[in-house]
Each structure stands twice: as structure tokens, then as C-alpha cells.
N, C-alpha and C. Protein backbone atom coordinates (compact mmCIF):
# COMPACT_ATOMS: atom_id res chain seq x y z
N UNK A 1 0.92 37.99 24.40
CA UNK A 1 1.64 36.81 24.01
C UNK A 1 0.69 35.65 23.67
N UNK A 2 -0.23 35.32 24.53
CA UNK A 2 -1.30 34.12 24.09
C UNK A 2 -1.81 34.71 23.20
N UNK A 3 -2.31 36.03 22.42
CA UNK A 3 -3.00 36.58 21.20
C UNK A 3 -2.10 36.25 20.09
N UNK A 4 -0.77 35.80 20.31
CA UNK A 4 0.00 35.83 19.09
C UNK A 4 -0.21 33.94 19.11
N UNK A 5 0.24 33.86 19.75
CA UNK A 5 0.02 31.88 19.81
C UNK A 5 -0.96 31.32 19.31
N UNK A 6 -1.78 31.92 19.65
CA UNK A 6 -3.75 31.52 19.02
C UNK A 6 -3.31 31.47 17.61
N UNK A 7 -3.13 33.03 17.06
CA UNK A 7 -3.30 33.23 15.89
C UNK A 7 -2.10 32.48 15.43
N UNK A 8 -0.96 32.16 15.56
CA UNK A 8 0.42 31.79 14.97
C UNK A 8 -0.39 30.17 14.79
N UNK A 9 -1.16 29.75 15.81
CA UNK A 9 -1.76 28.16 15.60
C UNK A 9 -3.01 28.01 14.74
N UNK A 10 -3.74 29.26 14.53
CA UNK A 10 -4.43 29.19 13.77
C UNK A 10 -3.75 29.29 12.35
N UNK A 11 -2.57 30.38 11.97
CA UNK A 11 -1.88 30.09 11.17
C UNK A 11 -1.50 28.55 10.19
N UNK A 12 -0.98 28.05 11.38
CA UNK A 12 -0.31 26.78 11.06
C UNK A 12 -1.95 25.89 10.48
N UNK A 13 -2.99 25.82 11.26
CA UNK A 13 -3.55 25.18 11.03
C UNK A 13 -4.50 25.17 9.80
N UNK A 14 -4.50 26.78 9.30
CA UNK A 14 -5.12 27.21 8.06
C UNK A 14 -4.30 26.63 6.61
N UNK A 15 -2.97 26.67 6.59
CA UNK A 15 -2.01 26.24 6.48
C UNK A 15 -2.08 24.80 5.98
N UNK A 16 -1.98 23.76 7.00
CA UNK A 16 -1.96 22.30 7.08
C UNK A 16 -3.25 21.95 6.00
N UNK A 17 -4.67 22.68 6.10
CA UNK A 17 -6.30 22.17 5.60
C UNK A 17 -6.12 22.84 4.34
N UNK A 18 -5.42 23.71 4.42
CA UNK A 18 -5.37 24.17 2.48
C UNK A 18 -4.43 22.87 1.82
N UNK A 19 -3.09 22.18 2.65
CA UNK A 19 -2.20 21.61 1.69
C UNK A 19 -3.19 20.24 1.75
N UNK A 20 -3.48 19.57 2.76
CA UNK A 20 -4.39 18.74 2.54
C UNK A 20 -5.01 18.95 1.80
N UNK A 21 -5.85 19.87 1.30
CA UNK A 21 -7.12 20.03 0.12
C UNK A 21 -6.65 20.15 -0.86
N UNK A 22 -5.74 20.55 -1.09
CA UNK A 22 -4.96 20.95 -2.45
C UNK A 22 -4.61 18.98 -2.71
N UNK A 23 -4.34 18.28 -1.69
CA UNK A 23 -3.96 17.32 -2.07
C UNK A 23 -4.91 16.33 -2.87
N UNK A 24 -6.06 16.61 -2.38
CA UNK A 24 -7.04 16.05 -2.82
C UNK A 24 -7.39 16.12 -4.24
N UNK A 25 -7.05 17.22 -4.53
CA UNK A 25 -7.36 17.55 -6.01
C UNK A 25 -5.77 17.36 -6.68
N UNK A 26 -4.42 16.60 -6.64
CA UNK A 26 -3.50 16.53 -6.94
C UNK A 26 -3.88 15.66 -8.53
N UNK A 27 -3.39 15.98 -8.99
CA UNK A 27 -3.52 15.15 -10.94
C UNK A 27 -3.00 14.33 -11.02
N UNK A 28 -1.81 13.84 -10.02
CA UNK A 28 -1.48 12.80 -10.41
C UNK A 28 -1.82 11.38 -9.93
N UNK A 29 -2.93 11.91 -8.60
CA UNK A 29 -4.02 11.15 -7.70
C UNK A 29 -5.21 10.80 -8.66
N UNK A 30 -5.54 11.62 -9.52
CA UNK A 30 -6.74 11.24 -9.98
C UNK A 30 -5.86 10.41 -11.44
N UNK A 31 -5.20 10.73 -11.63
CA UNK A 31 -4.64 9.83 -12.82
C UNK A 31 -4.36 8.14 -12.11
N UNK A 32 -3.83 8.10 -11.75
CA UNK A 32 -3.81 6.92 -10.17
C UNK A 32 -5.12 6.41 -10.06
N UNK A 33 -5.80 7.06 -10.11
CA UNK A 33 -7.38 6.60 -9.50
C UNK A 33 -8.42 6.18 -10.84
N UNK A 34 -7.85 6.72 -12.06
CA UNK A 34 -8.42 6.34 -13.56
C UNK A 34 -7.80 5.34 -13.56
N UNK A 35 -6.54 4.88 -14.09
CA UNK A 35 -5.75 3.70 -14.28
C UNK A 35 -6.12 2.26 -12.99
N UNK A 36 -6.25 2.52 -11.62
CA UNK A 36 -6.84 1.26 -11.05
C UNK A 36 -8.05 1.21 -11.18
N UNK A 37 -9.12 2.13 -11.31
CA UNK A 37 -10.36 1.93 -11.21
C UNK A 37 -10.78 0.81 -12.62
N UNK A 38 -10.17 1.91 -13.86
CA UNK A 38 -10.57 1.45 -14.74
C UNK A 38 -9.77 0.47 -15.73
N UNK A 39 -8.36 0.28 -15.47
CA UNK A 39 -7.76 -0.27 -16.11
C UNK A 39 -7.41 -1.85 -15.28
N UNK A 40 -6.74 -1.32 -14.13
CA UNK A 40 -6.00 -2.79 -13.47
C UNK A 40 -7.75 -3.30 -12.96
N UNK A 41 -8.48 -2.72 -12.28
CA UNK A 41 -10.17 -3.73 -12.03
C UNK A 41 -10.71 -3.64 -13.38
N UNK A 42 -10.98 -3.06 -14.34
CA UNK A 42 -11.55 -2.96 -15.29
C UNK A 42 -11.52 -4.08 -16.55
N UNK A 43 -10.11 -3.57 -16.55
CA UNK A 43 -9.70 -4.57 -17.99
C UNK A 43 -8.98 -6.64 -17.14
N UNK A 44 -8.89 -6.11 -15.93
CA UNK A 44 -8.15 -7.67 -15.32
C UNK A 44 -8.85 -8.19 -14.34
N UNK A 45 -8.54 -7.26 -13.00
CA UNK A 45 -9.19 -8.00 -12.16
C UNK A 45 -10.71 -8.37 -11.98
N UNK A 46 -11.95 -7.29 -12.05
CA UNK A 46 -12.75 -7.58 -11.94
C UNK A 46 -13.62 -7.68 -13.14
N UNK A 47 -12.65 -7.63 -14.66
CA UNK A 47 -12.82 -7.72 -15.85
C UNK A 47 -14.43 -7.16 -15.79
N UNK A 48 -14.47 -5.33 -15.62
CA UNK A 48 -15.85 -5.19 -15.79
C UNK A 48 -15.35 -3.81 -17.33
N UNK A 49 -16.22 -4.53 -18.41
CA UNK A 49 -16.13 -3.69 -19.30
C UNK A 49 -17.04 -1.84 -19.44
N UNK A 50 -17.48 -1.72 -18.24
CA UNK A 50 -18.22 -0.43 -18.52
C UNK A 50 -17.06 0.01 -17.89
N UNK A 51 -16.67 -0.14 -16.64
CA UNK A 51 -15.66 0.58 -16.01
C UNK A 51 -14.69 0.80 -17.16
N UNK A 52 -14.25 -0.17 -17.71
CA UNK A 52 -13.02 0.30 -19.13
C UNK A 52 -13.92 1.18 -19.93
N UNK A 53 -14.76 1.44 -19.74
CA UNK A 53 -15.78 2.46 -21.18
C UNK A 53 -15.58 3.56 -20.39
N UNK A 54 -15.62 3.76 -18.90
CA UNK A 54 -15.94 5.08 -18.71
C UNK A 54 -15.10 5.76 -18.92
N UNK A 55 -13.36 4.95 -18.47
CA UNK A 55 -11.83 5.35 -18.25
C UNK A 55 -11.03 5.51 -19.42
N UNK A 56 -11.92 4.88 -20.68
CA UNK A 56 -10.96 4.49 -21.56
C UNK A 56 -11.61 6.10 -22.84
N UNK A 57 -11.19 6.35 -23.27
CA UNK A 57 -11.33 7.69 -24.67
C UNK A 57 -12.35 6.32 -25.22
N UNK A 58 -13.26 6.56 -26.22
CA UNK A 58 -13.46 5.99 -27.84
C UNK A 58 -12.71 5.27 -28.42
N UNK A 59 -11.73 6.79 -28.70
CA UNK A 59 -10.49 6.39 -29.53
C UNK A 59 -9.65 5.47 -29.18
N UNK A 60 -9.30 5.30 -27.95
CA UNK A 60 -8.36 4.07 -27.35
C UNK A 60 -7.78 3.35 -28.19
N UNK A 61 -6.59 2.92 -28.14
CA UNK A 61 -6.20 1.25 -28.80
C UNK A 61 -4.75 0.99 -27.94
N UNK A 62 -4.68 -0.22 -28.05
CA UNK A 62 -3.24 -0.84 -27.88
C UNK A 62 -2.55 -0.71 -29.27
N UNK A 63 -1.61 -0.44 -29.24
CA UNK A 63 -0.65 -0.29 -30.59
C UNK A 63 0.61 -0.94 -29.87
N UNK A 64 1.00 -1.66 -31.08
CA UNK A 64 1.66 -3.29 -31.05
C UNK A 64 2.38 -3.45 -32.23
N UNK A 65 4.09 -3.63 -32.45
CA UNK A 65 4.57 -3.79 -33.43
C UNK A 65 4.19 -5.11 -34.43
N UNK A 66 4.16 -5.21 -35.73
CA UNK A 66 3.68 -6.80 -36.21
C UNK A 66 4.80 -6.10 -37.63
N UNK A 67 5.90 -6.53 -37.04
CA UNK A 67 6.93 -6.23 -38.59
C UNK A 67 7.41 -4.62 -38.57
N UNK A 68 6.68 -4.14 -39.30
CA UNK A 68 7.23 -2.65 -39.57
C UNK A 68 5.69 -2.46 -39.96
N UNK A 69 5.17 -3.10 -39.06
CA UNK A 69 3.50 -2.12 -39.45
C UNK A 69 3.21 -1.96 -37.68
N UNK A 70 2.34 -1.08 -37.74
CA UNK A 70 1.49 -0.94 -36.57
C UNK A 70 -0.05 -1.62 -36.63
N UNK A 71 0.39 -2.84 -34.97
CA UNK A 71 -1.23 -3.28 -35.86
C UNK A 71 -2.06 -2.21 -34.10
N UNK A 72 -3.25 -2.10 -34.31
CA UNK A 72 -4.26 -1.44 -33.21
C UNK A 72 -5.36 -2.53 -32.98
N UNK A 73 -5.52 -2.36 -31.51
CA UNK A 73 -6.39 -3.08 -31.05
C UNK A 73 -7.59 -2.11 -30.34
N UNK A 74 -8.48 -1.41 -31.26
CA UNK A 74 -9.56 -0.88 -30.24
C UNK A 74 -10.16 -1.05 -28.91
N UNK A 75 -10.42 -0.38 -28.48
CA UNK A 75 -11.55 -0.80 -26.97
C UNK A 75 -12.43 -1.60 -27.22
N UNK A 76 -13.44 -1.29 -28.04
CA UNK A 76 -14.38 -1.71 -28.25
C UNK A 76 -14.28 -3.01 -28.01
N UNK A 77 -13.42 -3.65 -29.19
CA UNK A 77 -12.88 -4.88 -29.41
C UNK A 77 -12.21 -5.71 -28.26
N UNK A 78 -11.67 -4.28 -27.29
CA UNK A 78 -10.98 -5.30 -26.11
C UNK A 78 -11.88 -5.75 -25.14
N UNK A 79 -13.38 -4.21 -25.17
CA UNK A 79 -14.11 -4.19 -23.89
C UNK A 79 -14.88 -5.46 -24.00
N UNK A 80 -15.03 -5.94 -25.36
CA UNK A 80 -16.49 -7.18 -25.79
C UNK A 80 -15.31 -8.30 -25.20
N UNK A 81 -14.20 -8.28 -25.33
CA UNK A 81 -13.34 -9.79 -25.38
C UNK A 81 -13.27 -10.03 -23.72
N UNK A 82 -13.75 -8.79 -23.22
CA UNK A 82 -13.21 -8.80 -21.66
C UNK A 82 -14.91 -9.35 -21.01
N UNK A 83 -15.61 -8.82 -21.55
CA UNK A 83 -17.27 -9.27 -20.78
C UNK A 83 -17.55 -10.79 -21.45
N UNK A 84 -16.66 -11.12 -23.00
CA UNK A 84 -17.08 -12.83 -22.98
C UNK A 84 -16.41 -13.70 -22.05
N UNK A 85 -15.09 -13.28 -21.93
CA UNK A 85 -14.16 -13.67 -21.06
C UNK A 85 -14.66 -13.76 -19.43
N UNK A 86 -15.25 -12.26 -18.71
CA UNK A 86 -16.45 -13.04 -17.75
C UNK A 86 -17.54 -13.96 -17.89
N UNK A 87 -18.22 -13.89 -18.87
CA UNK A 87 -19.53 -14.59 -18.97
C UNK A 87 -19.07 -15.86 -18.74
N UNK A 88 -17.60 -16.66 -19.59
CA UNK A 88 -17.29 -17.84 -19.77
C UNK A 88 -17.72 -18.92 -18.49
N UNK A 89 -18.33 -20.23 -18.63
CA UNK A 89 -18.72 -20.70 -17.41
C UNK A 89 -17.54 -21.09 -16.92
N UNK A 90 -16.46 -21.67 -17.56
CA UNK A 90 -15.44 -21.78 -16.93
C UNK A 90 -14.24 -20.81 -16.34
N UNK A 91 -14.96 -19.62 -16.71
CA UNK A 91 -14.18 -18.48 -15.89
C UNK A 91 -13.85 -18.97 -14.47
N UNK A 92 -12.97 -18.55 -14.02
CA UNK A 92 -12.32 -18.62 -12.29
C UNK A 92 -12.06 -16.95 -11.81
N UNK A 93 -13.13 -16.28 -10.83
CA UNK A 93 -12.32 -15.27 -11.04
C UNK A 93 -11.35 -15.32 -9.58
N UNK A 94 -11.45 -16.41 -8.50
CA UNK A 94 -10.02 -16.69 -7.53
C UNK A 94 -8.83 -16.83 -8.43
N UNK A 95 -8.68 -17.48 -9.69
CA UNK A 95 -7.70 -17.33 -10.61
C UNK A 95 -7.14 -16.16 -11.38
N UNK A 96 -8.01 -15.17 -10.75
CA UNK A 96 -8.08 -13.97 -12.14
C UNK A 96 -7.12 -13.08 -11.22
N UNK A 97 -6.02 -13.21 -10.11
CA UNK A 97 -5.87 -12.13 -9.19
C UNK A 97 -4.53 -11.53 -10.37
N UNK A 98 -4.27 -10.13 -9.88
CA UNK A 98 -3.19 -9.25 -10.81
C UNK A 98 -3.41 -8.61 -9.64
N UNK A 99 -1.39 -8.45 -9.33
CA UNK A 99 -1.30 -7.35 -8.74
C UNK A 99 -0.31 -6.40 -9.58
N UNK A 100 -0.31 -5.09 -9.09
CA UNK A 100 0.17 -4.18 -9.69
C UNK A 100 0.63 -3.31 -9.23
N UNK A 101 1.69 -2.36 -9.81
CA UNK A 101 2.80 -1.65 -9.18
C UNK A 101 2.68 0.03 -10.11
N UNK A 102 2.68 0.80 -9.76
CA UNK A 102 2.55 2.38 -10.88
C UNK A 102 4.28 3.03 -10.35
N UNK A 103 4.96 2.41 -10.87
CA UNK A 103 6.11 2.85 -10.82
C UNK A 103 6.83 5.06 -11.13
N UNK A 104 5.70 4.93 -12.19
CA UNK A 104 5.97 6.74 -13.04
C UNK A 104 4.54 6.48 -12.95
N UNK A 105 4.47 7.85 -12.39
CA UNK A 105 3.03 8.69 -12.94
C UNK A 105 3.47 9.83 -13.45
N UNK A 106 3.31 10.14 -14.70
CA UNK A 106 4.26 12.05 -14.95
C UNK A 106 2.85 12.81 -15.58
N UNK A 107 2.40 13.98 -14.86
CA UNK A 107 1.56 14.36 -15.06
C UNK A 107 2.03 16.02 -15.74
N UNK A 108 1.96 16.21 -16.94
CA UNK A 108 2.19 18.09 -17.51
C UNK A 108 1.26 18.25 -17.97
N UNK A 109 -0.15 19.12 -17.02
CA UNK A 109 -0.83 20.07 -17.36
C UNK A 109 -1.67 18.98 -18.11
N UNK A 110 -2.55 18.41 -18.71
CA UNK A 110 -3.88 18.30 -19.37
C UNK A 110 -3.05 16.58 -20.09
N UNK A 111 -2.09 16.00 -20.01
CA UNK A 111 -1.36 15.25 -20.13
C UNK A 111 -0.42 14.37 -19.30
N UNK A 112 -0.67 12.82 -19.48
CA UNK A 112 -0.05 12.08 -18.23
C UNK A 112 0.27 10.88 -19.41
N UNK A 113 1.34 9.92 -18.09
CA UNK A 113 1.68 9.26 -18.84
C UNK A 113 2.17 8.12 -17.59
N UNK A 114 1.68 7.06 -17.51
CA UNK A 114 1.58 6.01 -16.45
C UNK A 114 2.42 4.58 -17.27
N UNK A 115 3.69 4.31 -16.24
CA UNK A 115 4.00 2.80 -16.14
C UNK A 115 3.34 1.97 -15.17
N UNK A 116 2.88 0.92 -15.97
CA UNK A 116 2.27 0.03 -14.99
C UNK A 116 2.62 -1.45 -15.27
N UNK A 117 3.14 -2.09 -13.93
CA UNK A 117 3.79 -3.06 -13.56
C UNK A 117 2.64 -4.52 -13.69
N UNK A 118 1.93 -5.08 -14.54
CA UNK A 118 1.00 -6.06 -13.79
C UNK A 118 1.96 -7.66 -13.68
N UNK A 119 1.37 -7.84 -12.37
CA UNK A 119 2.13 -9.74 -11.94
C UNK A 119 1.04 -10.73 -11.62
N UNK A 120 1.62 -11.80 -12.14
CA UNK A 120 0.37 -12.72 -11.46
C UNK A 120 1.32 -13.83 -10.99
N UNK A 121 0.63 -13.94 -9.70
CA UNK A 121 1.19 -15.42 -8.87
C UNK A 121 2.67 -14.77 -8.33
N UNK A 122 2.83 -13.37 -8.28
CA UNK A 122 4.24 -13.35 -7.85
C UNK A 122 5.56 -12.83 -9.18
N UNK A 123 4.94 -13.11 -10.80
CA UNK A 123 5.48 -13.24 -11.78
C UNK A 123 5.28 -11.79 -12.29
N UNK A 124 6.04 -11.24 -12.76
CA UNK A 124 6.28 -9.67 -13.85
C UNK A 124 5.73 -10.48 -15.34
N UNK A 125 3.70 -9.86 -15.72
CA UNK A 125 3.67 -10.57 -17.02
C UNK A 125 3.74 -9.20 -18.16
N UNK A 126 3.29 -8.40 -17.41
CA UNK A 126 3.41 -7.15 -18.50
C UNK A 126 4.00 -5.88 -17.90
N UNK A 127 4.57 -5.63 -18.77
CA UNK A 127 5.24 -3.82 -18.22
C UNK A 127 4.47 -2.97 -19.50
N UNK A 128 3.29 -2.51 -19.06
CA UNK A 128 2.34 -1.22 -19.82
C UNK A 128 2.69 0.27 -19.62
N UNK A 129 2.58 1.09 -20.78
CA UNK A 129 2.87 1.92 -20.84
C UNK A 129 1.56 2.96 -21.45
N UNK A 130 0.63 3.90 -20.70
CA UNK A 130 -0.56 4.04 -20.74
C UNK A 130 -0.31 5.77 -21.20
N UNK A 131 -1.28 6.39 -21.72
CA UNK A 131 -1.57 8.18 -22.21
C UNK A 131 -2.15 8.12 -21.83
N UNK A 132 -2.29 9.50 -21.36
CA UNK A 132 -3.77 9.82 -20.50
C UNK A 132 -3.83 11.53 -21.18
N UNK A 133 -5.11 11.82 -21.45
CA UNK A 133 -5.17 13.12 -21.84
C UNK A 133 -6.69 13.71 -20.75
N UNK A 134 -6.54 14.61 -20.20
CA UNK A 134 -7.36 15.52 -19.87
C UNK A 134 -8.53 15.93 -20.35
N UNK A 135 -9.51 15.62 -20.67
CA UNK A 135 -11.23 16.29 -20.99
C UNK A 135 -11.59 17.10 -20.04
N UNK A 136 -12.83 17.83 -20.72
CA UNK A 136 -13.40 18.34 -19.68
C UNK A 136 -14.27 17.32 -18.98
N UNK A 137 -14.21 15.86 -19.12
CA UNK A 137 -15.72 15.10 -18.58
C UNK A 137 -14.05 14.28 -17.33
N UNK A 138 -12.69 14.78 -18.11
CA UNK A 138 -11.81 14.56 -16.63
C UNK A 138 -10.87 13.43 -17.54
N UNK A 139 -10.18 12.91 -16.82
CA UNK A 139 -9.05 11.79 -17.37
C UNK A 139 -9.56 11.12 -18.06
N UNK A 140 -8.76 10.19 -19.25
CA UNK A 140 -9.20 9.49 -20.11
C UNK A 140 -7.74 9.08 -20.76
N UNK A 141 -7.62 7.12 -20.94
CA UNK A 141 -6.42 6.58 -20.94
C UNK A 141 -7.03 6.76 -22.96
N UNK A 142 -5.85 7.09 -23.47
CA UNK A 142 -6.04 7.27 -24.83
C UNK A 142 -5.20 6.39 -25.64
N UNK A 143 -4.04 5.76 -25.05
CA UNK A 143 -3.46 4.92 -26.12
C UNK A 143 -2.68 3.76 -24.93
N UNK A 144 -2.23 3.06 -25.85
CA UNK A 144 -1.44 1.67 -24.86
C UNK A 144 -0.32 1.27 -25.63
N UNK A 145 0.94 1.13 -25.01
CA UNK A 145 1.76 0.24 -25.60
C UNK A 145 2.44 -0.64 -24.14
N UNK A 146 2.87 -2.05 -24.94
CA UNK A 146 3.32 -2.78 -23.63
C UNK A 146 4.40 -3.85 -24.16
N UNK A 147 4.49 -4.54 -23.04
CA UNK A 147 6.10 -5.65 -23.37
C UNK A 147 5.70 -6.72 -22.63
N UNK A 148 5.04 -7.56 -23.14
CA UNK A 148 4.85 -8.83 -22.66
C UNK A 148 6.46 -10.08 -21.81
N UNK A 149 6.51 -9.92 -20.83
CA UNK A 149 7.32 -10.99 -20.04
C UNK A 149 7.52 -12.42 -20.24
């Protein structure tokens, strides 16, 4: 009887360290973990533009209705506006706080797709809507659309 208990607890416990580990590697954790690293500190709070280089594709853009055209806003273009925007002497970054909410994370296979809530002071200023595609170098936010508040 104690030979079955051992093993029935070793069971359980072999059990418990696989779902934990499995958790660790969950996709929709590391998609979670691209989008704050590199998007909500990257592009807002700690406005650091390499972090948006590492998280963001090349290709990237915000796409933004202007009429019945699509206008695009590259990275490139956003990452330079985000490091003058630190440099500025009158930057505040106690002023710079964003908090944020990931309401949907939907992750299918090599493809994700993240709502993200950002507020400042308490206020809903943007509801973003982020792609994420799978590389082999790992996640990478590939396009943006959003709704300014």
C-alpha cells in the first residue's frame, strides 16, 4: 500500500512540473511578453526605440483611415519620433505614465492577434489592435490599427 502512494504521489507530482513547464512555453505568454516589453515600455512608457526594433517586424506600420485611402505609418518613422521625443529637454518622463489592459490575446499556431487597452491619468486614450506573426528569431508585432478616445 505505501508502494502505491509513493508512486500515485510521484504520479501527481510528475504531472503538476510537466503542466507548469508546458506553461512556460504557452504562446500566448510570450505574445503578452512581446507586446509589454516592446510595445506598452517601448513605444510609451519608457519610450525606448531599440526595444520597439527588436519587437516590431521591418515591415511594421500603423494603418489609419484618411478618406478612402490608407495612409501607413512605418516603424522606422515611429521608432526616430519616439527617441526625439525622449531626447526632448522638456520631456517629463513622471508625466509619461500609461497604463494598460490586454483584454484578447488569440493566439492560432504561428499567428496572434492582441487588444490593447492604453489609459493615462485614469482616462481610455487608445483601444489598439496589434498582428503578431511568428519567425523563427520568435514573435514579431507586424501591423497596427487603433481608435483614438
Amino acid at each position: 500500500m505505501r508502494g502505491m502512494t509513493a508512486l500515485f504521489l510521484v504520479l501527481i507530482l510528475s504531472v503538476c512540473a510537466m503542466a507548469a513547464s508546458q506553461g512556460m512555453n504557452d504562446p500566448a505568454d510570450e505574445v503578452r511578453a512581446v507586446v509589454e516589453d516592446t510595445y506598452i515600455n517601448g513605444a510609451f512608457n519608457a519610450l525606448d526605440p531599440d526595444a520597439m526594433r527588436r519587437g516590431f517586424h521591418p515591415d511594421f506600420a500603423i494603418f489609419s483611415a484618411d478618406g478612402e485611402k490608407i495612409k501607413r505609418y512605418p516603424i522606422g518613422e515611429w521608432a526616430s519620433g519616439v527617441a526625439r521625443r525622449k531626447a526632448d529637454p522638456g520631456f517629463d518622463p513622471a508625466k509619461n505614465a500609461w497604463t494598460h489592459k490586454l483584454p484578447i490575446i488569440d493566439v492560432t499556431g504561428g499567428a496572434a492577434f492582441v487588444k490593447v487597452e492604453l489609459s493615462r491619468d485614469g482616462t481610455l486614450v487608445y483601444t489598439d489592435y496589434l498582428s503578431l506573426l511568428k519567425f523563427d528569431s520568435g514573435w514579431r508585432i507586424v501591423a497596427k490599427v487603433y481608435q483614438e478616445h
